[in-house]
Each structure stands twice: as structure tokens, then as C-alpha cells.
Protein backbone atom coordinates (compact mmCIF):
# COMPACT_ATOMS: atom_id res chain seq x y z
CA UNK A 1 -88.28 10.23 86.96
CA UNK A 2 -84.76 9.62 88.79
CA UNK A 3 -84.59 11.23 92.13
CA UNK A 4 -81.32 9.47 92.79
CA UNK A 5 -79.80 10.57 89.21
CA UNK A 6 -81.64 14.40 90.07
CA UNK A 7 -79.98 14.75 93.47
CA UNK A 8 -76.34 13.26 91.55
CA UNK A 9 -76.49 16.70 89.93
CA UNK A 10 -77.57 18.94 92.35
CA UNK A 11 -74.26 17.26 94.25
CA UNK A 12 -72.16 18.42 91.42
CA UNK A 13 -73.74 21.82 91.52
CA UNK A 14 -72.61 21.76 95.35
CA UNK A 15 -69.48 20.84 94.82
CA UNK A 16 -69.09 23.33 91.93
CA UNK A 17 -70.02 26.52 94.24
CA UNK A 18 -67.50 25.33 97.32
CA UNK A 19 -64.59 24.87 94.84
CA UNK A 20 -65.45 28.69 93.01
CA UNK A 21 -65.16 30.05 96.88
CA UNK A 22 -61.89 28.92 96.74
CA UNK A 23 -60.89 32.45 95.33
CA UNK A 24 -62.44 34.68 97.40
CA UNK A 25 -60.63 33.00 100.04
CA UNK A 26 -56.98 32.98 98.23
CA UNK A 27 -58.44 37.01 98.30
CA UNK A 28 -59.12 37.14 102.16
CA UNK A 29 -55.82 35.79 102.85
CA UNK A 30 -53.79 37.90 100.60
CA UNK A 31 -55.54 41.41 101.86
CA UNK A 32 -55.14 39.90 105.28
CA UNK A 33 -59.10 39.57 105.65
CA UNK A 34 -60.75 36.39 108.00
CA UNK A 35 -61.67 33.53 105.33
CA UNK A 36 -63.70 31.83 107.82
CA UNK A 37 -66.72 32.56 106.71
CA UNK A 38 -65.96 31.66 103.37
CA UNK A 39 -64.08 27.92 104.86
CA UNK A 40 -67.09 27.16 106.65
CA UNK A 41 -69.83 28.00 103.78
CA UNK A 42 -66.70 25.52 101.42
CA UNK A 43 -67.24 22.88 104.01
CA UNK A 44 -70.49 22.83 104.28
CA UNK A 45 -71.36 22.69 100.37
CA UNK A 46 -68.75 20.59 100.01
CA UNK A 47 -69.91 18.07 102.69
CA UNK A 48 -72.96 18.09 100.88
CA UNK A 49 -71.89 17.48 97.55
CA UNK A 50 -69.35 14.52 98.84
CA UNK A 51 -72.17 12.70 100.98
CA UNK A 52 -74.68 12.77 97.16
CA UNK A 53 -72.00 11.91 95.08
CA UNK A 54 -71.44 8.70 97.70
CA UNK A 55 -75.34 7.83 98.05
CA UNK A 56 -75.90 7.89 94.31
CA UNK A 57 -72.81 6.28 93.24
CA UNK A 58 -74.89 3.54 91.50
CA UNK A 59 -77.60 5.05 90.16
CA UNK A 60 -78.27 4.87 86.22
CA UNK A 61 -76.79 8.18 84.28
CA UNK A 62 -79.69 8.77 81.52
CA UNK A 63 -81.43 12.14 82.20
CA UNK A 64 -85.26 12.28 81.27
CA UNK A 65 -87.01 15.72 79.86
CA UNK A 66 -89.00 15.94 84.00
CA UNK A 67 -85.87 15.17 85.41
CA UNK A 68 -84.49 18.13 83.65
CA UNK A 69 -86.59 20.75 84.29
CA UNK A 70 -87.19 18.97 88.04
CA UNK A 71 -82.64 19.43 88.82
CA UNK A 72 -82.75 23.14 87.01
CA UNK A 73 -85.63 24.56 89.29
CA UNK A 74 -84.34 22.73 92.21
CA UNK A 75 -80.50 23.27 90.98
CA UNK A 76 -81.25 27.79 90.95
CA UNK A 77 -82.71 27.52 94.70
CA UNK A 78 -80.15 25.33 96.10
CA UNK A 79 -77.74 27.41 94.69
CA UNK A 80 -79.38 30.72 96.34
CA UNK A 81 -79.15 28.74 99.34
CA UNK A 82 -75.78 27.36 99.47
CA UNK A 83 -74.19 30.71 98.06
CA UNK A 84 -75.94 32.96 100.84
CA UNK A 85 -73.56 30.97 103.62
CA UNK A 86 -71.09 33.41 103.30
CA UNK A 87 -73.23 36.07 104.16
CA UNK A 88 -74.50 34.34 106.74
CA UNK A 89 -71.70 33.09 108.30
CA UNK A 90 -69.82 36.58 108.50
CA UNK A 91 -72.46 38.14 110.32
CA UNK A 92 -73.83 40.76 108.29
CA UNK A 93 -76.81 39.30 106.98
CA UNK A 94 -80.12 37.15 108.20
CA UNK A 95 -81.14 33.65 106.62
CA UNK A 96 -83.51 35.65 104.62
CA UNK A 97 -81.41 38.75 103.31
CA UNK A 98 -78.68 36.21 102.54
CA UNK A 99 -81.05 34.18 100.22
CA UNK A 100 -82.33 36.94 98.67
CA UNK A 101 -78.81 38.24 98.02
CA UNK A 102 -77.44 35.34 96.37
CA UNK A 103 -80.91 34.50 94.36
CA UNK A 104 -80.22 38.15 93.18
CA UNK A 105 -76.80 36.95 92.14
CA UNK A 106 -77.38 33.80 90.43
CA UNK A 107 -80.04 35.22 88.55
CA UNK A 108 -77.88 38.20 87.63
CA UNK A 109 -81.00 40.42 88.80
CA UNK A 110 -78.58 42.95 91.11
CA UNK A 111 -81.28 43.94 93.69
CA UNK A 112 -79.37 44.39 96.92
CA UNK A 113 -79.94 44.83 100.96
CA UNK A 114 -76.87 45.76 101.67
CA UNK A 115 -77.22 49.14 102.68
CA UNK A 116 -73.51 50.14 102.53
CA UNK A 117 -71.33 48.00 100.36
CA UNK A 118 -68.33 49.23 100.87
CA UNK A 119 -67.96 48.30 104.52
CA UNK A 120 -67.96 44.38 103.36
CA UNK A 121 -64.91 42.56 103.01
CA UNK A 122 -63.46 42.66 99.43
CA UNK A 123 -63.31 38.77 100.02
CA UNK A 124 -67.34 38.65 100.47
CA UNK A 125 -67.83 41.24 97.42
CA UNK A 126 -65.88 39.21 95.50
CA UNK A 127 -67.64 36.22 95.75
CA UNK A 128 -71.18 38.46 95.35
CA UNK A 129 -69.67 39.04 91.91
CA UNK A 130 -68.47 35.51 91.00
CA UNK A 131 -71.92 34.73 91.84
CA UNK A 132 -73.82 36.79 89.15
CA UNK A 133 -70.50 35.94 86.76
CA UNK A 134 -71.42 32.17 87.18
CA UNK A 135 -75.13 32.58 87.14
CA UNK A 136 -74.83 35.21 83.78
CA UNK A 137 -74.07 31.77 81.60
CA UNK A 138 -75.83 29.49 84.00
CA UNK A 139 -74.00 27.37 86.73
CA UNK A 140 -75.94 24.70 85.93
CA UNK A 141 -74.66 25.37 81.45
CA UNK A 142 -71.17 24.47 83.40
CA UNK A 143 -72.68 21.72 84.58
CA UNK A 144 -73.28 20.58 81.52
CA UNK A 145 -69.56 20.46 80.71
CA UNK A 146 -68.94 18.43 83.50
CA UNK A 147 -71.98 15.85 84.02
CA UNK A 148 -70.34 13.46 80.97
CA UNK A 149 -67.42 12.92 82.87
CA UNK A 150 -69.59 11.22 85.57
CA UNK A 151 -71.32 9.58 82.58
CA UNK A 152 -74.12 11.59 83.03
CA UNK A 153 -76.71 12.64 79.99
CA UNK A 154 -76.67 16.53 79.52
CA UNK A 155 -79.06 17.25 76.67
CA UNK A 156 -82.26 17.77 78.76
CA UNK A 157 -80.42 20.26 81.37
CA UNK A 158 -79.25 22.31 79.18
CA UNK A 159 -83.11 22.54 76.95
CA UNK A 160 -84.55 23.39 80.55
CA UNK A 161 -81.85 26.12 81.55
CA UNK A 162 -80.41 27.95 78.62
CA UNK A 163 -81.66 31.82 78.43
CA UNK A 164 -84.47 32.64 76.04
CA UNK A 165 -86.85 31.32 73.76
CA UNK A 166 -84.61 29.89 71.28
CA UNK A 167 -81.55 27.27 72.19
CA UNK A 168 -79.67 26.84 68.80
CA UNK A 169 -76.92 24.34 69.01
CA UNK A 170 -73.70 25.40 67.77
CA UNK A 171 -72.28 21.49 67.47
CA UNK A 172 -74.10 18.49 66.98
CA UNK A 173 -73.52 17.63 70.67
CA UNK A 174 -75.04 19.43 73.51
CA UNK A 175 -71.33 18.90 75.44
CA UNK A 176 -69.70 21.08 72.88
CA UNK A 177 -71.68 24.13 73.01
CA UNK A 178 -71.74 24.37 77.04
CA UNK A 179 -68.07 24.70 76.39
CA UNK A 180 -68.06 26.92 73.79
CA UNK A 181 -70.30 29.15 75.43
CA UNK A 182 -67.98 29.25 78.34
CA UNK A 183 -65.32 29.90 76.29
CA UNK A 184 -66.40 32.82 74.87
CA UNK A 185 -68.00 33.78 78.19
CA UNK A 186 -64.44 33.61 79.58
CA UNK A 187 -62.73 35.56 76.84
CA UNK A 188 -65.26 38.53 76.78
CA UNK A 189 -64.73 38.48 80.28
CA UNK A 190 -60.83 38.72 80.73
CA UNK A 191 -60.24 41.57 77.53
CA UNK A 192 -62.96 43.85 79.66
CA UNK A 193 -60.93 43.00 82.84
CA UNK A 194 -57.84 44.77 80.97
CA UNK A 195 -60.31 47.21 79.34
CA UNK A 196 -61.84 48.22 83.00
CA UNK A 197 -58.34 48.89 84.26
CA UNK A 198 -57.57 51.18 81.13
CA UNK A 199 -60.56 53.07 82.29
CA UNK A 200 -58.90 53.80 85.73
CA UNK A 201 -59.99 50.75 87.86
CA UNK A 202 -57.61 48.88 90.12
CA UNK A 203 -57.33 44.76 89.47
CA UNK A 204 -60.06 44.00 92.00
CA UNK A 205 -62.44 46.57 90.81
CA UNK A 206 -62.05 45.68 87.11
CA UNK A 207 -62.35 41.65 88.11
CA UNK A 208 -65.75 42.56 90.23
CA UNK A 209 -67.13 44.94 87.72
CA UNK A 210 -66.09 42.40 84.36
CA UNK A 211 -68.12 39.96 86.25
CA UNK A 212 -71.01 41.79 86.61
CA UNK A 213 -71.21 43.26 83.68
CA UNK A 214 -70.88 40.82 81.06
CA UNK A 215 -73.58 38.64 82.87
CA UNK A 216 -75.59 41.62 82.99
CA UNK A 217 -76.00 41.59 86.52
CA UNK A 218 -75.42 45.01 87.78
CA UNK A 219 -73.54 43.92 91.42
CA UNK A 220 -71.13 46.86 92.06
CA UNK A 221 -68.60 47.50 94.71
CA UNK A 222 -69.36 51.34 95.06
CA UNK A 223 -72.53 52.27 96.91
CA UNK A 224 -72.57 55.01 93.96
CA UNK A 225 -72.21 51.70 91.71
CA UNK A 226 -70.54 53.22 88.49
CA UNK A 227 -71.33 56.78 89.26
CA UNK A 228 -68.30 56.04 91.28
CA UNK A 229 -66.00 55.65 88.57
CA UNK A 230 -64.58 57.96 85.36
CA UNK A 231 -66.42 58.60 82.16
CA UNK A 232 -64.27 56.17 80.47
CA UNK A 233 -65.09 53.21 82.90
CA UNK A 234 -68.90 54.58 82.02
CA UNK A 235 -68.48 54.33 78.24
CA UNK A 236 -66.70 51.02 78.43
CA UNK A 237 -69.43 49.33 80.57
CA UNK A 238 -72.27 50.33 78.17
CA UNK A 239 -70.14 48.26 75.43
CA UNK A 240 -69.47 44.96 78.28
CA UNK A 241 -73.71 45.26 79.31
CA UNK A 242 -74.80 45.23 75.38
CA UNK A 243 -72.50 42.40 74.61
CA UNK A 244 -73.66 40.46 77.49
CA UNK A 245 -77.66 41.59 76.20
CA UNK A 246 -76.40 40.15 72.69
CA UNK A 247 -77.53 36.17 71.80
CA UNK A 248 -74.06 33.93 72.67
CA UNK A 249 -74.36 32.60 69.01
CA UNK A 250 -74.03 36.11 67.68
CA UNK A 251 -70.56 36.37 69.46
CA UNK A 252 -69.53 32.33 68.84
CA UNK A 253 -69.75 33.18 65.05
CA UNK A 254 -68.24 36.29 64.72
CA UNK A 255 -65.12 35.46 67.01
CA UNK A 256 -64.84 32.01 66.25
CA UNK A 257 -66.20 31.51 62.69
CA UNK A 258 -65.75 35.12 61.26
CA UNK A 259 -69.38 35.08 60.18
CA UNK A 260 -70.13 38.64 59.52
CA UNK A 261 -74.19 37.20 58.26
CA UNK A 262 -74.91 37.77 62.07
CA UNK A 263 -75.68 40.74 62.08
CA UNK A 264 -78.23 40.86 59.72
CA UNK A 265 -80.70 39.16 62.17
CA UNK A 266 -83.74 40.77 62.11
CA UNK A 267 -83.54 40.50 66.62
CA UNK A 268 -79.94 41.95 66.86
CA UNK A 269 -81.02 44.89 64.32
CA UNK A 270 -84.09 45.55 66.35
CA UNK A 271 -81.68 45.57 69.34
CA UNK A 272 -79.76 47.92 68.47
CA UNK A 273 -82.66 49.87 67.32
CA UNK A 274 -83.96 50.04 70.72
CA UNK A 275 -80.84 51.26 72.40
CA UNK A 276 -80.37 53.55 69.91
CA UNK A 277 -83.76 55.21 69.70
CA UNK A 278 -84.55 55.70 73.16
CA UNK A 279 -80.29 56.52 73.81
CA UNK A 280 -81.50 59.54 71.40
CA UNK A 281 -84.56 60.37 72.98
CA UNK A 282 -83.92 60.44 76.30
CA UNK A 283 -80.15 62.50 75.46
CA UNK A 284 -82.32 65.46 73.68
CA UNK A 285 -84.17 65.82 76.67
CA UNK A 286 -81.87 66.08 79.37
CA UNK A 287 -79.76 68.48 77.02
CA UNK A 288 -83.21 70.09 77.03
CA UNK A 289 -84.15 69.91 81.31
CA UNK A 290 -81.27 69.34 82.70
CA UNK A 291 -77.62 70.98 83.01
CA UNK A 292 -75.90 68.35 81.44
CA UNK A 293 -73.77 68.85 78.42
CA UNK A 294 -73.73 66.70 75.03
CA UNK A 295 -71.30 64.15 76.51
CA UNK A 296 -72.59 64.00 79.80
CA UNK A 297 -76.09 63.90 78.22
CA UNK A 298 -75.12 61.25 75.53
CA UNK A 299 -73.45 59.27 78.10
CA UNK A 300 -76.12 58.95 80.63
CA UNK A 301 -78.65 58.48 78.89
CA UNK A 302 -77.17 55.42 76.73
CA UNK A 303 -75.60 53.74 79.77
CA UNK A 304 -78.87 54.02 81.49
CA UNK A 305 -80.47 52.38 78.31
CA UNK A 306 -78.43 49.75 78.01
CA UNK A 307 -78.13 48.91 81.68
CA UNK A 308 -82.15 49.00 82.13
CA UNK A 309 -83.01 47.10 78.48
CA UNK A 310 -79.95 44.04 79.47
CA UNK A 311 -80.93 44.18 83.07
CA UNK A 312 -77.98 44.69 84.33
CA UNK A 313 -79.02 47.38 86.68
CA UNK A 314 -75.85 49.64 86.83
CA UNK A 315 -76.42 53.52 87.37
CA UNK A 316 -74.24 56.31 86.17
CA UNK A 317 -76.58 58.81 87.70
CA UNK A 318 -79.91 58.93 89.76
CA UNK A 319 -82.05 58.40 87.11
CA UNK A 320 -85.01 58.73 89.74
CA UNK A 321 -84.52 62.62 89.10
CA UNK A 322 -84.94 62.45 85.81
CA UNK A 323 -88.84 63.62 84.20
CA UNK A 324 -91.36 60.78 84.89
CA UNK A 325 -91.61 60.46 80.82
CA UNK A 326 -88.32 59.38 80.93
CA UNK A 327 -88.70 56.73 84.11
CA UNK A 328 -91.40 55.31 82.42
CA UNK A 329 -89.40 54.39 79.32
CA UNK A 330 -86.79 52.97 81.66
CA UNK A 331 -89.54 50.17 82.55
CA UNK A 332 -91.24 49.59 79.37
CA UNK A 333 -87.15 49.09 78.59
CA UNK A 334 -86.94 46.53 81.73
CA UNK A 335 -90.22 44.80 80.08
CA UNK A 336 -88.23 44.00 76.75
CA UNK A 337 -85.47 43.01 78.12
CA UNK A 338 -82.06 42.07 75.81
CA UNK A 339 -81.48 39.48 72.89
CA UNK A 340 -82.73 35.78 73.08
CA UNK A 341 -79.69 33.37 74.19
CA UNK A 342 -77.70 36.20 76.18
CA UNK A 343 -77.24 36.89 79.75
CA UNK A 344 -79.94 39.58 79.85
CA UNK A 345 -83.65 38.93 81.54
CA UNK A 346 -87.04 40.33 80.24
CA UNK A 347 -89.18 38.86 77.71
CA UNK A 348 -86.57 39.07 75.15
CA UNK A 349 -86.44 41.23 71.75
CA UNK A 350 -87.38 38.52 69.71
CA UNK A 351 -90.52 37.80 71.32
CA UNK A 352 -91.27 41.42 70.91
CA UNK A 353 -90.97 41.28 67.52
CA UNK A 354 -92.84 38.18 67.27
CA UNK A 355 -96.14 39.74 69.02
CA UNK A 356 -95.65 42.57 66.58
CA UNK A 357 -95.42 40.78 63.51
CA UNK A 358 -98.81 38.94 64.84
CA UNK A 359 -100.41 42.16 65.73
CA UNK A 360 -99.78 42.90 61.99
CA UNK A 361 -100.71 39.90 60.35
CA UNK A 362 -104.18 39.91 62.80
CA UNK A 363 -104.69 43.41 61.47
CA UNK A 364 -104.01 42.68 57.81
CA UNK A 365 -106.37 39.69 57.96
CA UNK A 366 -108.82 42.19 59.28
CA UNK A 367 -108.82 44.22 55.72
CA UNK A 368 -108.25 41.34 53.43
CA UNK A 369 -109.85 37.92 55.28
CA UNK A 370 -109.10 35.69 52.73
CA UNK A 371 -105.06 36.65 52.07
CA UNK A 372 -103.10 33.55 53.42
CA UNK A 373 -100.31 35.29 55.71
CA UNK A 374 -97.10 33.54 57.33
CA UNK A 375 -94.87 35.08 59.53
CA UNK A 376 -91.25 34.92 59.70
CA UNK A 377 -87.72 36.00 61.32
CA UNK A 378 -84.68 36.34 58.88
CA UNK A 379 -87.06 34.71 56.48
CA UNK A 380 -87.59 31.45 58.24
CA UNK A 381 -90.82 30.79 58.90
CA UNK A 382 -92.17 30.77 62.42
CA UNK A 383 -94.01 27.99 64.30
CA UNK A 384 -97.50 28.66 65.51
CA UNK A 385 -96.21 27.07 68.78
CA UNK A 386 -93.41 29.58 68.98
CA UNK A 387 -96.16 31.82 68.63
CA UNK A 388 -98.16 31.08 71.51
CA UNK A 389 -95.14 30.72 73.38
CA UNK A 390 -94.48 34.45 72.95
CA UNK A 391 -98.32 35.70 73.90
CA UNK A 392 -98.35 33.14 76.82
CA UNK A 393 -95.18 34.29 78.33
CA UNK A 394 -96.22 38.41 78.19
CA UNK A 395 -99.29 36.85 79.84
CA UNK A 396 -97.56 35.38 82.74
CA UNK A 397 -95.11 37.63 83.29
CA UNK A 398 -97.76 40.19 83.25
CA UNK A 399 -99.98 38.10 85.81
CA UNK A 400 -96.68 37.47 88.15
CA UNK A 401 -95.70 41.05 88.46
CA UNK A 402 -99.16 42.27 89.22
CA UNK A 403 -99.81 39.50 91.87
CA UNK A 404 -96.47 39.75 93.63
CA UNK A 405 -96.86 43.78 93.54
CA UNK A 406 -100.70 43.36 94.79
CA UNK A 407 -99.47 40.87 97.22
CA UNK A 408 -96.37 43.55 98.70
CA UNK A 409 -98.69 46.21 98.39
CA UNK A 410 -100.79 44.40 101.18
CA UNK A 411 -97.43 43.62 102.85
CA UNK A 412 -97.64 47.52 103.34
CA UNK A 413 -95.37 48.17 100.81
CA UNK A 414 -96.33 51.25 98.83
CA UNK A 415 -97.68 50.70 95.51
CA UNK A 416 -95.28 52.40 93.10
CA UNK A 417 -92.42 50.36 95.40
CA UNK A 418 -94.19 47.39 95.25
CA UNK A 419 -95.03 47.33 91.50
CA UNK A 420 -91.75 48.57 90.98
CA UNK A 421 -89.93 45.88 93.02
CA UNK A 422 -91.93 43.16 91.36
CA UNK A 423 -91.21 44.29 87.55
CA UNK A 424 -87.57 44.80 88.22
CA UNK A 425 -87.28 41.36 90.33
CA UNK A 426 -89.08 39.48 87.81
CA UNK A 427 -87.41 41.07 84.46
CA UNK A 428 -84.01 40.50 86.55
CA UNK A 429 -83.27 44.51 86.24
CA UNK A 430 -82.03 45.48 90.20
CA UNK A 431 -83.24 48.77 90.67
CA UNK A 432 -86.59 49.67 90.51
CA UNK A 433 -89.03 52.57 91.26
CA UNK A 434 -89.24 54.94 94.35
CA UNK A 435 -88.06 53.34 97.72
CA UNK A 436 -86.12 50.55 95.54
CA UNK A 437 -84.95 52.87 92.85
CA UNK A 438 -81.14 53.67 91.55
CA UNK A 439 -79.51 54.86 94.28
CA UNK A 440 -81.87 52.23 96.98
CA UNK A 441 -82.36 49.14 98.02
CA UNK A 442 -84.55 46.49 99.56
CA UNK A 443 -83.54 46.54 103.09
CA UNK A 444 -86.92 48.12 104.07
CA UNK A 445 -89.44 45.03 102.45
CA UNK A 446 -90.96 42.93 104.86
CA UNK A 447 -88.74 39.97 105.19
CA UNK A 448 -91.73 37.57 103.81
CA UNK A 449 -91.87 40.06 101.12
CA UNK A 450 -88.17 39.33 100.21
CA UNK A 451 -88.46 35.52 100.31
CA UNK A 452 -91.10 35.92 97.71
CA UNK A 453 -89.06 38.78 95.22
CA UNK A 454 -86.20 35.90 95.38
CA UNK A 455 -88.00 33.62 94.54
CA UNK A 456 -89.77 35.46 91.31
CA UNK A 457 -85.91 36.12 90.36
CA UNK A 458 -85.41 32.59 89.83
CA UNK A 459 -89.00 32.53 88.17
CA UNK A 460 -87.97 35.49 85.87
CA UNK A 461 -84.72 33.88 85.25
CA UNK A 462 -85.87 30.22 84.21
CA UNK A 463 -89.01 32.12 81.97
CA UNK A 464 -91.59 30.88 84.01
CA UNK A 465 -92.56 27.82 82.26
CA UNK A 466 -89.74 25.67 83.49
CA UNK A 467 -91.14 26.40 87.33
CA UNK A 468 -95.02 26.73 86.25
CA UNK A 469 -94.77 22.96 85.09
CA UNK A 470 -94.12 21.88 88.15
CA UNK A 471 -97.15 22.56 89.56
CA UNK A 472 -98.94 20.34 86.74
CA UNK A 473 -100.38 17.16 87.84
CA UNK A 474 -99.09 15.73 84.55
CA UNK A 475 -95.67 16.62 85.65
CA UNK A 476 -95.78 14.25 88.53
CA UNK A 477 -98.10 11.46 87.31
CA UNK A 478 -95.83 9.84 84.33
């Protein structure tokens, strides 16, 4: 292992987060707002990142696997830390609040404790969206991009930190693809920014919201988030969220390479299948209990879909009013989570699919013991290691939820909160059940109780595994 390489690139990742506050303060001095706060959270990330760069100027620039997974798990906290200055430094929030704001960000999860957003300087809310925007493709994916110019190795950072289970190149080198992914990140991101102001939004709004939706984040300037805003702005966000709960690839080949194949994928059609089932459902019975009419019913119930199954965490409505049938799909939707390779959090569709196909095969085997079974995706067979990946991971994430919602409840959180709180932190939602539901926040957990939800964003966000090893003995001893 190479400390000196590992902290070389968590001094990039400082320096990357002073220069992106640059714009937020370019904001506070245009709408005549103070940009101290801001200037003093640059200087000090800067500082930081200028002091590494000088210490480790002679280190050797070959990444190992450890060192990898050591800089991405160390890279997602120091960014929670670093990016919660500006909170801290304007007043408005504790050490604690302000990491669990910005781990909220970076890992797109969109669980607040701001009670009332709209009081905060655009300049602050701006940079609460750029975080979830940078954090949607991963900071440390942009790293990537960046890292060869020091003559730095990238392969291994971007194996550890890429979203979901698989991490299919689209180039032969590893350099290549953190660019193209930001590319089309970028593009998605500016056509919704015209889209969003189409829909009624002023510039600011559309920037914030674009941000936040395409990384599937769910950070909102409104304290009514996008209840706030027209039907149109409504529609048009369910299409930004989905994209952003869609597998990079899928987008990379169909606006690059023109490759309609893509969506044939046996994941993206289950996708879709999802949203569409449960956008049905859940429309026939509010047109059923509530007053709503077919296009306020439709609407509703397919933004809330999409929001809850790409964790983003946006609300048209108070969904907490809705029949507890209906809540309780909302979190089996939170469980699954979007595509493999997108922006979204959960376990991802494909693993779903995987665990079914085994159920399946396990059952078949069953009736006929001696039929030789294999199970594939899009008619590629699939690895029994890619299995147990799948069964471990609903295992863990089963057995981290339940402990950190045990552990809250003890905190004297109530149970449906705490369980609620945990799921939603973990699968990277935002809004959970009862006192941290739609319309709520998390200003009322214990502050210890915070510190831990932040930090099971960032071990929802990496998948577990990449923070679990860490803890191995193995890990340290070669």
C-alpha cells in the first residue's frame, strides 16, 4: 500500500471541491449575497490540497487494488467533511448537521436538517446542489479524468467507486470512459436545464433542480420541494429522475453510438416494468380514495414511483397521506432501487432479477434434481460469483438497516422513524417514514444518531463491500 500516493489523491479531491465553490461564489456576488463563507471553506480545502500535492510530490504514481478501495472510502468522507464548511462557516449549521448535510449530498441520498430552506442564501443552496450533481457521477469518476495528468494510475479508483454491480468499460482505457461518462452526464444535464425553464422555472431554479435530478438526489430549493412547482415541471422531472435511474452505458450508446440493441436488456425492461406497474397501481387507487383526477392521479403517483425506486427523493405531494398499502410499496420501491451503473442507490434491478432467476432455478432443481440449469442476463451466462455477490449484498444491506434502526430506536428514536430513517439513508432515498417522511426532516435525531445515518449514506453509496473490507485483517496485512 502507498499512503503517500493515497493522500496525492485525496489532495486532488480537495482541490477539486474548492475550485467547484468557485460558482456559488460568482452567485453570492452577483445577487449581492456575503461569499465569505464560501472564500473561507475555498481556502481552507484549497490549503489542504496545495500542502499534499507539495509533501507527495515524489512519491511513485502506480495505484494498487487496497490503495483503491483505501482513497474511495477515505476520498467520500473527506469530501462530506470538506463540503459541510460552508454550512458551517455561515452559521446555520453545527459540525454535525453540516456533515450530515453534505454526506447526504455527495451520496445523492437528499435527507435534509434544514428545517426551512428557503431562508438560505441561494449561494449556499447552490452549492448543496452542485454537491449531489458532482457526487450523482462520483467526484472521485472526475478524478479519474484528472489523476493521468499527474501521472497517476486510475484503473483501480474507478473498479472501487463506480455505481453498481457491474462496471462495463466503454473504451479500452479506464481514462476514456470517466470522460465519457461526464460527458454525457453534462449534456443530460444542460438540455433539462432548458427543459426545467420551459416548465416555468427561473435560471437558478432549473440549474439547482437539473442538478439534483439527474444525479437522483432529490435536494430542492422549495420546502414544498417540487410540490412547489407546475405540473409540467412535475412531468418533466419524472423523465430527468428515470434517466438518471438508467445504467450510463444505456445512454453512451444510444446518444453516442445510435445503438437502439439497448434496450432490449433484460434490467432496463424490468425497469421500466417496475415503474410502470406500480405507476398503475398506485394511480387506480387514488382515483379510487382520493379526490384526485386522472392527471393528477397519473401524475403523482408515477413521479412518486420514480422518485422513490431512483432515490432521488423528490415529492409532488405528501405521500405520507396516502393508504399504508401504498407507503409500503414506496419502500419495497426504495429496497430495489434503479438500474446498475446509474446515479440511483438501492440494491439495483439487476440484482433483483438475479435473486429471482436463482429462486427459480433452486425451485426447478427441487422438481427435477438431476436437470443441469444455468442462469443468464441477455443470454450471457452469469458467474456463480456474481451470484453470491447479489445474495450477500441483500444480506448486508438487510443486517445494516436493522442494526442502525435498532441502534436509533435505543437512541429514543421511534421505531417506524428509526427503521424508516435507516432504509432511506442506506438505499440513498431522502425521505423516509413518519417523523422523517415527505414533507420532514432529520432535525429532531439525536446528533450521534446523525453522525451514524451519514455515515451509512456513504456505506449505501459505495455498496458496502468497498467499506466492509476495510475492516478485514487481510486488508491491512499484505
Amino acid at each position: 500500500m502507498n499512503i503517500l500516493l493515497d493522500l496525492r489523491v485525496l489532495s486532488v479531491l480537495a482541490g477539486l471541491l474548492a475550485g467547484f465553490q468557485l460558482f456559488p461564489v460568482l452567485l453570492a456576488l452577483a445577487f449581492e449575497e456575503s461569499p465569505t463563507a464560501l472564500l473561507q471553506s475555498m481556502l481552507v480545502s484549497g490549503s489542504l490540497s496545495a500542502v499534499g500535492l507539495y509533501v507527495t510530490r515524489k512519491t511513485s504514481t502506480q495505484l494498487r487494488p487496497r490503495d483503491g478501495y483505501l482513497v474511495v472510502s477515505a476520498g467520500w468522507y473527506l469530501a462530506a467533511v470538506l463540503g459541510g464548511l460552508p454550512y458551517v462557516f455561515h452559521g446555520g449549521m453545527g459540525w454535525v448537521d453540516a456533515f450530515f448535510e453534505t454526506a447526504s449530498g455527495f451520496t445523492t441520498t437528499g435527507s435534509t436538517v434544514m428545517t426551512d430552506i428557503e431562508v438560505w442564501p441561494q449561494s449556499i443552496l447552490l452549492w448543496r446542489s452542485i454537491t449531489q450533481w458532482l457526487g450523482g457521477m462520483g467526484i472521485l469518476v472526475m478524478a479519474v479524468a484528472i489523476l493521468p495528468f499527474l501521472g497517476i494510475g486510475s484503473a483501480q479508483l474507478i473498479r472501487a467507486e463506480v455505481p453498481g454491480p457491474t462496471k462495463d468499460r466503454m473504451t479500452p482505457r479506464m481514462i476514456d470512459t470517466a470522460r465519457i461518462l461526464w460527458g454525457v452526464y453534462v449534456g443530460i444535464t444542460l438540455f433539462s436545464v432548458g427543459m426545467f425553464m420551459l416548465c416555468g422555472m427561473n435560471w437558478l431554479e432549473a440549474i439547482d433542480h437539473s442538478f439534483t435530478a439527474i444525479a437522483t438526489g432529490g435536494f430542492s430549493t422549495r420546502n414544498l420541494s417540487l410540490a412547489a412547482f407546475s405540473p409540467a415541471a412535475q412531468w418533466w422531472s419524472v423523465v430527468v429522475m428515470a434517466m438518471g435511474g438508467m445504467n450510463f452505458l444505456i445512454h453512451y450508446r444510444f446518444f453516442i453510438r445510435r445503438d437502439t440493441a439497448v434496450f432490449k436488456y433484460e434490467e432496463f425492461l424490468g425497469y421500466l416494468a417496475i415503474i410502470g406497474f406500480f405507476s398503475l397501481y398506485i394511480c387506480l387507487v387514488l382515483l379510487r380514495e382520493t379526490s384526485l383526477d386522472w392527471e393528477e392521479s397519473l401524475r403523482h403517483a408515477t413521479f412518486q414511483v420514480v422518485s422513490i425506486m431512483t432515490t432521488t427523493g423528490f415529492a409532488s405531494i405528501d405521500w405520507e397521506q396516502w393508504p399504508g398499502g401504498l407507503q409500503l410499496m414506496l419502500g419495497t420501491l426504495m429496497v430495489i432501487g434503479g438500474m446498475s451503473g446509474s446515479t440511483g442507490g438501492g440494491i439495483k434491478v439487476v440484482r433483483g432479477l438475479i435473486i429471482i432467476k436463482t429462486i427459480q432455478n433452486v425451485t426447478t432443481r427441487l422438481l427435477h434434481p438431476h436437470q443441469i440449469l444455468s442462469l443468464k442476463m441477455d443470454d450471457v451466462p452469469i458467474s456463480r460469483e456474481f451470484i453470491e455477490n447479489c445474495i450477500a449484498m441483500l444480506i448486508l444491506a438487510i443486517g445494516v438497516v436493522m442494526t442502525t434502526g435498532m441502534v436509533l430506536n435505543a437512541m429514543g428514536v421511534d421505531l417506524l422513524t428509526a427503521m424508516g430513517a435507516a432504509l432511506t439513508c442506506w438505499a440513498n432515498v431522502g425521505p423516509g417514514f413518519a417523523n422523517v417522511g415527505a414533507m420532514d426532516n432529520f432535525s429532531q435525531i439525536p446528533t450521534l444518531g446523525k453522525a451514524m445515518l451519514a455515515s451509512v449514506m456513504i456505506v449505501g453509496r459505495l455498496e458496502i463491500f468497498t467499506v466492509l473490507m476495510l475492516f478485514s485483517s487481510r486488508f491491512w496485512r499484505y
